[in-house]
Protein backbone atom coordinates (compact mmCIF):
# COMPACT_ATOMS: atom_id res chain seq x y z
CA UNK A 1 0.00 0.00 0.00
CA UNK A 2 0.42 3.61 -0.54
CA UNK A 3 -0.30 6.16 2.50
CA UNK A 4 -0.61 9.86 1.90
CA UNK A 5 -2.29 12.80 3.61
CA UNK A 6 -4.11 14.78 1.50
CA UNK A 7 -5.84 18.35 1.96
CA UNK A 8 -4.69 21.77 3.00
CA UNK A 9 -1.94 22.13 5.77
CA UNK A 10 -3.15 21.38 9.20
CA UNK A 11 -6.23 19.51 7.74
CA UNK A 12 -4.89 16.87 5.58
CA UNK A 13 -6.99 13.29 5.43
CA UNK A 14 -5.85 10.03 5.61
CA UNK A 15 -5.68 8.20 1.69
CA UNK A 16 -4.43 5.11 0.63
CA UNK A 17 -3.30 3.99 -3.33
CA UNK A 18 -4.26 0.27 -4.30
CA UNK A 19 -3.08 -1.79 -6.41
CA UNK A 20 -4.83 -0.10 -9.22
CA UNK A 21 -3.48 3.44 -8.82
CA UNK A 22 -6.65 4.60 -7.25
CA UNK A 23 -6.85 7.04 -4.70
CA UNK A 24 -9.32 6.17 -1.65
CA UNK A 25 -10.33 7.65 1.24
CA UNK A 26 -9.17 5.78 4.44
CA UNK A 27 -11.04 8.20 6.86
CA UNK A 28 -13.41 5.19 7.98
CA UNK A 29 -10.34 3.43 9.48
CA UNK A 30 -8.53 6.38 10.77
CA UNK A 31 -8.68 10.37 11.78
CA UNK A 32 -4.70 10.22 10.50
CA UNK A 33 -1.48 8.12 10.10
CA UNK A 34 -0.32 9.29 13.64
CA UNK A 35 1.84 7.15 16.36
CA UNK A 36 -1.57 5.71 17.92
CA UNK A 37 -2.75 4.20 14.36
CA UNK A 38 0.46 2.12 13.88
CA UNK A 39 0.54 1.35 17.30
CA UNK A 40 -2.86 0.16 16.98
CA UNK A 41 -2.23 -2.24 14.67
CA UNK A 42 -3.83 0.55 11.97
CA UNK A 43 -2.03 -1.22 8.47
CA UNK A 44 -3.88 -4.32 8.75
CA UNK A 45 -7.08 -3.07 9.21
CA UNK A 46 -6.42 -0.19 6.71
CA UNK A 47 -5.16 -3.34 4.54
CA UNK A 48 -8.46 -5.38 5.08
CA UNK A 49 -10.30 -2.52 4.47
CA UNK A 50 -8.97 -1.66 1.24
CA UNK A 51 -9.23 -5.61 0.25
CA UNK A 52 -13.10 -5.44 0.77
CA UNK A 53 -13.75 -2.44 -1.30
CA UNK A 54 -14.81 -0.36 1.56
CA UNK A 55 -12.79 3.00 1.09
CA UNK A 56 -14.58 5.43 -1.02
CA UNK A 57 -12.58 6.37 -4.49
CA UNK A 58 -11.06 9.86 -4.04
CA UNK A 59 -11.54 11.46 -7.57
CA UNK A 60 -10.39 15.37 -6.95
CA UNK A 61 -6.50 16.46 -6.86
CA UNK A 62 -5.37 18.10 -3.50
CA UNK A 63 -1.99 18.97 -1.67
CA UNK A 64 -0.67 16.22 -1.01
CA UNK A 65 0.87 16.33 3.13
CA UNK A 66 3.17 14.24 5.05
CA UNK A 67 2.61 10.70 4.92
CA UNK A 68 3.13 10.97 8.63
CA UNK A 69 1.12 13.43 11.05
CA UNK A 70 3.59 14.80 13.29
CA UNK A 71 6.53 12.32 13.82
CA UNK A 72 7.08 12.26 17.65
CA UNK A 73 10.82 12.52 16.61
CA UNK A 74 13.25 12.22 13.38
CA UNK A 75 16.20 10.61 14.15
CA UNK A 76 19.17 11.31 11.39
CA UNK A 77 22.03 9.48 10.77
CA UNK A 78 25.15 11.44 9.33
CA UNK A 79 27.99 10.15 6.93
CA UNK A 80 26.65 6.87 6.36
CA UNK A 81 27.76 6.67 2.72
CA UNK A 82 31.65 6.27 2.17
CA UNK A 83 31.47 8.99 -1.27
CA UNK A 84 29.56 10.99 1.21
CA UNK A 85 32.24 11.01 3.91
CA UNK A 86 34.94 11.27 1.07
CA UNK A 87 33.31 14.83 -0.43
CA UNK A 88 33.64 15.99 3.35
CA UNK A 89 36.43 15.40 4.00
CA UNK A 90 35.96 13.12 6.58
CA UNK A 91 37.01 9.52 7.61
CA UNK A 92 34.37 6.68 7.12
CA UNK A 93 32.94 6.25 11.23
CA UNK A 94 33.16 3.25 12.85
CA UNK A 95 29.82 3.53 14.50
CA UNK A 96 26.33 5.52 13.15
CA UNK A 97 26.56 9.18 13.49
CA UNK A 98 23.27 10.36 15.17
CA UNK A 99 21.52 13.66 15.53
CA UNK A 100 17.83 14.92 16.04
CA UNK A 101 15.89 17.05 13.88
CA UNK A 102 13.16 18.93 14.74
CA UNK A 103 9.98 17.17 13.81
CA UNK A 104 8.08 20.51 12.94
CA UNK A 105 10.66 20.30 10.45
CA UNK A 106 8.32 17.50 8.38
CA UNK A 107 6.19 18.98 5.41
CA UNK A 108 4.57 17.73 2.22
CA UNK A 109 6.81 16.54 -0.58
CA UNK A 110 5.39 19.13 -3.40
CA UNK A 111 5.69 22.40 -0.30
CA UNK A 112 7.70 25.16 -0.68
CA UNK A 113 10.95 25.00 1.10
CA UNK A 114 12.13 28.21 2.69
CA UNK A 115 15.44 29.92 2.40
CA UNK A 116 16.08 30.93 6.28
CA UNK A 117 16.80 34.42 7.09
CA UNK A 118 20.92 34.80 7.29
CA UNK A 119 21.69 31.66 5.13
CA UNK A 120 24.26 31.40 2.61
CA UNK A 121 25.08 27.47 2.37
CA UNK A 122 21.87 25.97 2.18
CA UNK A 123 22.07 22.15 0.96
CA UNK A 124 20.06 19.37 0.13
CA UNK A 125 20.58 15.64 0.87
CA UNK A 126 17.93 12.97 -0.78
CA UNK A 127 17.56 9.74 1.59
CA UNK A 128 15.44 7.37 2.55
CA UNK A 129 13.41 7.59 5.51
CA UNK A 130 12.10 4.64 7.79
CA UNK A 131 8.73 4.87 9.23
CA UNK A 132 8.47 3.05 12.64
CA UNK A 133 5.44 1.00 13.79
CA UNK A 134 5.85 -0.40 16.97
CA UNK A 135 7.80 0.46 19.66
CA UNK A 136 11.59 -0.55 19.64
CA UNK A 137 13.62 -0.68 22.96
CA UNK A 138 16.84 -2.52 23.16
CA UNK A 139 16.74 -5.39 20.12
CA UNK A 140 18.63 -8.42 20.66
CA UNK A 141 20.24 -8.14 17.11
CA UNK A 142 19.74 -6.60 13.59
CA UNK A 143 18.05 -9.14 12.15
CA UNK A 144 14.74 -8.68 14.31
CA UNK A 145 14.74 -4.93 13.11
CA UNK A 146 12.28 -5.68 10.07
CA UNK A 147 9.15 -6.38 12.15
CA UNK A 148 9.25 -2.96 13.67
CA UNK A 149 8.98 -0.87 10.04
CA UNK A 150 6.15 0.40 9.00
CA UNK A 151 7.35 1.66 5.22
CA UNK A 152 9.63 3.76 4.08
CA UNK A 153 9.75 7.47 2.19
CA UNK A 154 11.45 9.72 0.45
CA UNK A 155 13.05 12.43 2.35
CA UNK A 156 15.28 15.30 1.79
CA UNK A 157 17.63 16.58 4.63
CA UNK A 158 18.09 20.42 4.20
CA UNK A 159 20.78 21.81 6.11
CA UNK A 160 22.46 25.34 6.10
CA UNK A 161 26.22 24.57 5.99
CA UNK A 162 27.00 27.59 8.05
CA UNK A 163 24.94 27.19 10.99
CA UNK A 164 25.78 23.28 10.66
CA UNK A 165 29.82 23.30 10.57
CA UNK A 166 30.95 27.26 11.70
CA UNK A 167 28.48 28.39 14.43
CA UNK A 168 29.57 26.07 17.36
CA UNK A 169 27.68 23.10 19.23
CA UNK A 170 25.69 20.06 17.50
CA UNK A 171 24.18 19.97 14.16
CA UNK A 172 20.71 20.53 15.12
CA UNK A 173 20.53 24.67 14.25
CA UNK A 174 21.90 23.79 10.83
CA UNK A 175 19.24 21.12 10.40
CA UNK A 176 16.10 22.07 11.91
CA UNK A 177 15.57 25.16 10.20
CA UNK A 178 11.45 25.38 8.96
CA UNK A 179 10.88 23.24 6.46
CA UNK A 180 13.98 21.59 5.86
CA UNK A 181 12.51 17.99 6.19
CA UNK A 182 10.72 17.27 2.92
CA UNK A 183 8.67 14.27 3.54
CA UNK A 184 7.09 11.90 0.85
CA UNK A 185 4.74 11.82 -1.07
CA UNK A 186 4.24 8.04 0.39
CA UNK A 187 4.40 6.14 3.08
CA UNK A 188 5.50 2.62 1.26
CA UNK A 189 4.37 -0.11 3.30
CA UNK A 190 7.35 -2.57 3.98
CA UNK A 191 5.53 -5.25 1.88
CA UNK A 192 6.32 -3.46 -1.13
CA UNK A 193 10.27 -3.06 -1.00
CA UNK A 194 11.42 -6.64 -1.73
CA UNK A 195 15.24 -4.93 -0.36
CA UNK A 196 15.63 -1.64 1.06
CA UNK A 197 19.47 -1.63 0.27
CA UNK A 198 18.88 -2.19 -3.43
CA UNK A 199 17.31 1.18 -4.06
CA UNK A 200 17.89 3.85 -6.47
CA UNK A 201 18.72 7.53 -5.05
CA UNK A 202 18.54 10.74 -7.63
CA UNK A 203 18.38 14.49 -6.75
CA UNK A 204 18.15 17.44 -9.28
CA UNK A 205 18.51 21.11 -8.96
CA UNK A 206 17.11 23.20 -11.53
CA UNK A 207 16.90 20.13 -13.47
CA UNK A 208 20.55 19.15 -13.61
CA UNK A 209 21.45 15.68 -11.41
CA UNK A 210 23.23 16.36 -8.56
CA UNK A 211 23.00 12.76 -6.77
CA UNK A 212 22.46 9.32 -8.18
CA UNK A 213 23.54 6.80 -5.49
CA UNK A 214 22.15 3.38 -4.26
CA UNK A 215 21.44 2.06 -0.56
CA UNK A 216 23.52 -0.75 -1.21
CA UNK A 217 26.41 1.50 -0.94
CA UNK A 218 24.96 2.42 3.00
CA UNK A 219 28.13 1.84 5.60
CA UNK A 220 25.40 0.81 7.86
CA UNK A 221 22.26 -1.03 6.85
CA UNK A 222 18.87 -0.05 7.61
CA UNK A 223 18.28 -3.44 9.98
CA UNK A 224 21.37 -2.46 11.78
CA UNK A 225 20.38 1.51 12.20
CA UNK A 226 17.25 0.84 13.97
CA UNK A 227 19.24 -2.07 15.84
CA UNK A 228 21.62 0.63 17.18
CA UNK A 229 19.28 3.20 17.90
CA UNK A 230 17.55 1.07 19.91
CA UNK A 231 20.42 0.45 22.46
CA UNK A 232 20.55 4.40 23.00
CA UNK A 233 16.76 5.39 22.64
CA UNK A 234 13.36 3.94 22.43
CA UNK A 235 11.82 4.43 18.81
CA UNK A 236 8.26 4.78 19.17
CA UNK A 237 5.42 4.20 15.91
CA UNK A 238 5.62 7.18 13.77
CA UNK A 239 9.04 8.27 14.37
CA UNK A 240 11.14 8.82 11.29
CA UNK A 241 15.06 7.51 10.67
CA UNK A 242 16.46 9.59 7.70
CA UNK A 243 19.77 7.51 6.91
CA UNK A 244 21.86 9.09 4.75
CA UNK A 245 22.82 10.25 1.84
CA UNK A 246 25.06 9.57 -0.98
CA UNK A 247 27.67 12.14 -2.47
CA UNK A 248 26.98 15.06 -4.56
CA UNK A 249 25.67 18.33 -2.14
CA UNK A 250 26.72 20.92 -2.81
CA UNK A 251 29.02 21.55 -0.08
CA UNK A 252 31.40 18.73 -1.53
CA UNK A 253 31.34 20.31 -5.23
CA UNK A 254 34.37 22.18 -6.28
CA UNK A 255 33.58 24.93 -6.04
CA UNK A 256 30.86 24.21 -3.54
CA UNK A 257 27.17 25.27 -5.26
CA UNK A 258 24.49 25.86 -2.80
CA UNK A 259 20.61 26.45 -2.68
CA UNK A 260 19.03 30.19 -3.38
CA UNK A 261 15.80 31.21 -3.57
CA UNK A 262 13.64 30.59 -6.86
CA UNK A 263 15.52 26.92 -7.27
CA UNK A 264 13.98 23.71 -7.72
CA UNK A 265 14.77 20.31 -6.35
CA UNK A 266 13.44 16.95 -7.29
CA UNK A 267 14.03 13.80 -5.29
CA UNK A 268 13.34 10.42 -6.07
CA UNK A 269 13.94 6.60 -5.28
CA UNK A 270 13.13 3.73 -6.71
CA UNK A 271 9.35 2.61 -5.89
CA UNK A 272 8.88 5.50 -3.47
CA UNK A 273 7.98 8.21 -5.46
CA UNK A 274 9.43 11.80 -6.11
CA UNK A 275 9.57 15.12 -4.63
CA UNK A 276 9.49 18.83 -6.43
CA UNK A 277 9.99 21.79 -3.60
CA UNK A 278 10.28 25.27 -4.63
CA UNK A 279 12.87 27.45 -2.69
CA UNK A 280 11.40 30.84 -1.12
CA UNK A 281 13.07 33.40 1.11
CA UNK A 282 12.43 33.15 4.34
């Protein structure tokens, strides 16, 4: 299945895409994707639902939201592509860099991204996100890491280089500017990625490809991210792990080309969909 939020900021609906392509309504099975309808074992009912041809069809076009209402927390995960490492001049790291974004940070993946006030560096980063469903506290091992995803997204991880890398302390003022956390324009259920490190990554600025990369080329797995995490936090349904991305921002170009108002970036991977956000000033 397909999850998306549909309607104006604030008042988006819950809306699933079958098989077919169609859109439907899934307001009969749930106010919105939130924490409480994946803890509440929401996908198989929506699932069951959707197999008995009880979801109205959804025939009009609206903006399309988050695919999740207000992650509880997004979790990022920093250098975890060798290239990516390499462009920054960086060493590979021997365990999963971690740092939090600010979940008001989430919008729709066709919303205008805004240029904050003071910024000259500001970057993109196409990964893909992991959607949690149940709660995750201390796994045994990788390998039981599976059960606990709900899908998986597109995401783009804006950061403003300068208020990342020059203006002291952790990442988070360089990452958790508004808007900087383009999210969508799915929620993929797990189902439907046969191998989430076998996926295509592609970003474009103004039309010109900036980053083509592939999760096989992650330093650390998606199984073993949430695996980790969960030694050090609990993940709880709806929270959102962006892992990654591959090389190509623009801080590693030479020399390095970053984001200004008036530009456009698309994001896509394989089976996930794709993003267009339109840069504004702040």
């Amino acid at each position: 299945m397909k999850l998306l939020r549909i309607g104006a900021p604030g008042a988006e609906l819950p809306a699933v895409v079958g098989e077919s392509g169609q859109m439907y309504d899934a307001s009969s099975v749930t106010s919105d994707y939130n924490g409480r309808f994946f803890a509440e074992n929401g996908l198989p009912l929506l699932r069951q639902a959707l197999s008995e041809h009880r979801l109205p069809v959804i025939h009009s076009e609206l903006r399309i939201g988050t695919p999740v209402a207000k992650p509880g927390k997004i979790v990022c995960i920093g250098l975890n592509y060798v290239d990516h490492a390499t462009e920054a001049g960086l060493e590979a790291p021997k365990e999963p860099v971690v740092f939090l974004k600010a979940p008001e940070t989430a919008v729709g993946a066709r919303d205008t991204v805004l240029v904050p006030r003071g910024s000259s560096r500001s970057d993109y980063e196409v990964e893909l996100a992991v959607v949690i469903a149940t709660r995750v506290r201390y796994l045994d091992a990788p390998g039981s890491a599976g059960d606990h995803i709900a899908g998986y997204c597109v995401t783009n991880d804006m950061s403003e280089r300068e208020f990342q890398n020059d203006r002291g302390g952790q990442w988070t003022k360089g990452k958790s500017c508004e808007t900087f956390n383009p999210l969508g324009p799915y929620l993929v259920t797990r189902d439907e990625i046969a191998d989430p490190q076998d996926l295509r990554l592609r970003l474009w600025v103004n039309g010109e490809l900036r980053q083509d990369g592939n999760t096989a080329d992650m330093i650390f797995p998606v199984d073993h991210l949430i695996w980790y995490l969960s030694q050090f936090m609990t993940l709880e349904p709806g929270d959102v792990i962006n892992t990654g991305t591959p090389a190509g921002v623009g801080m590693g170009m030479k020399p390095p080309r970053y984001l200004t108002a008036g530009d456009v970036i698309e994001t896509e991977i394989t089976g996930l969909g794709r993003h267009k956000s339109v840069l504004e000033q702040a």
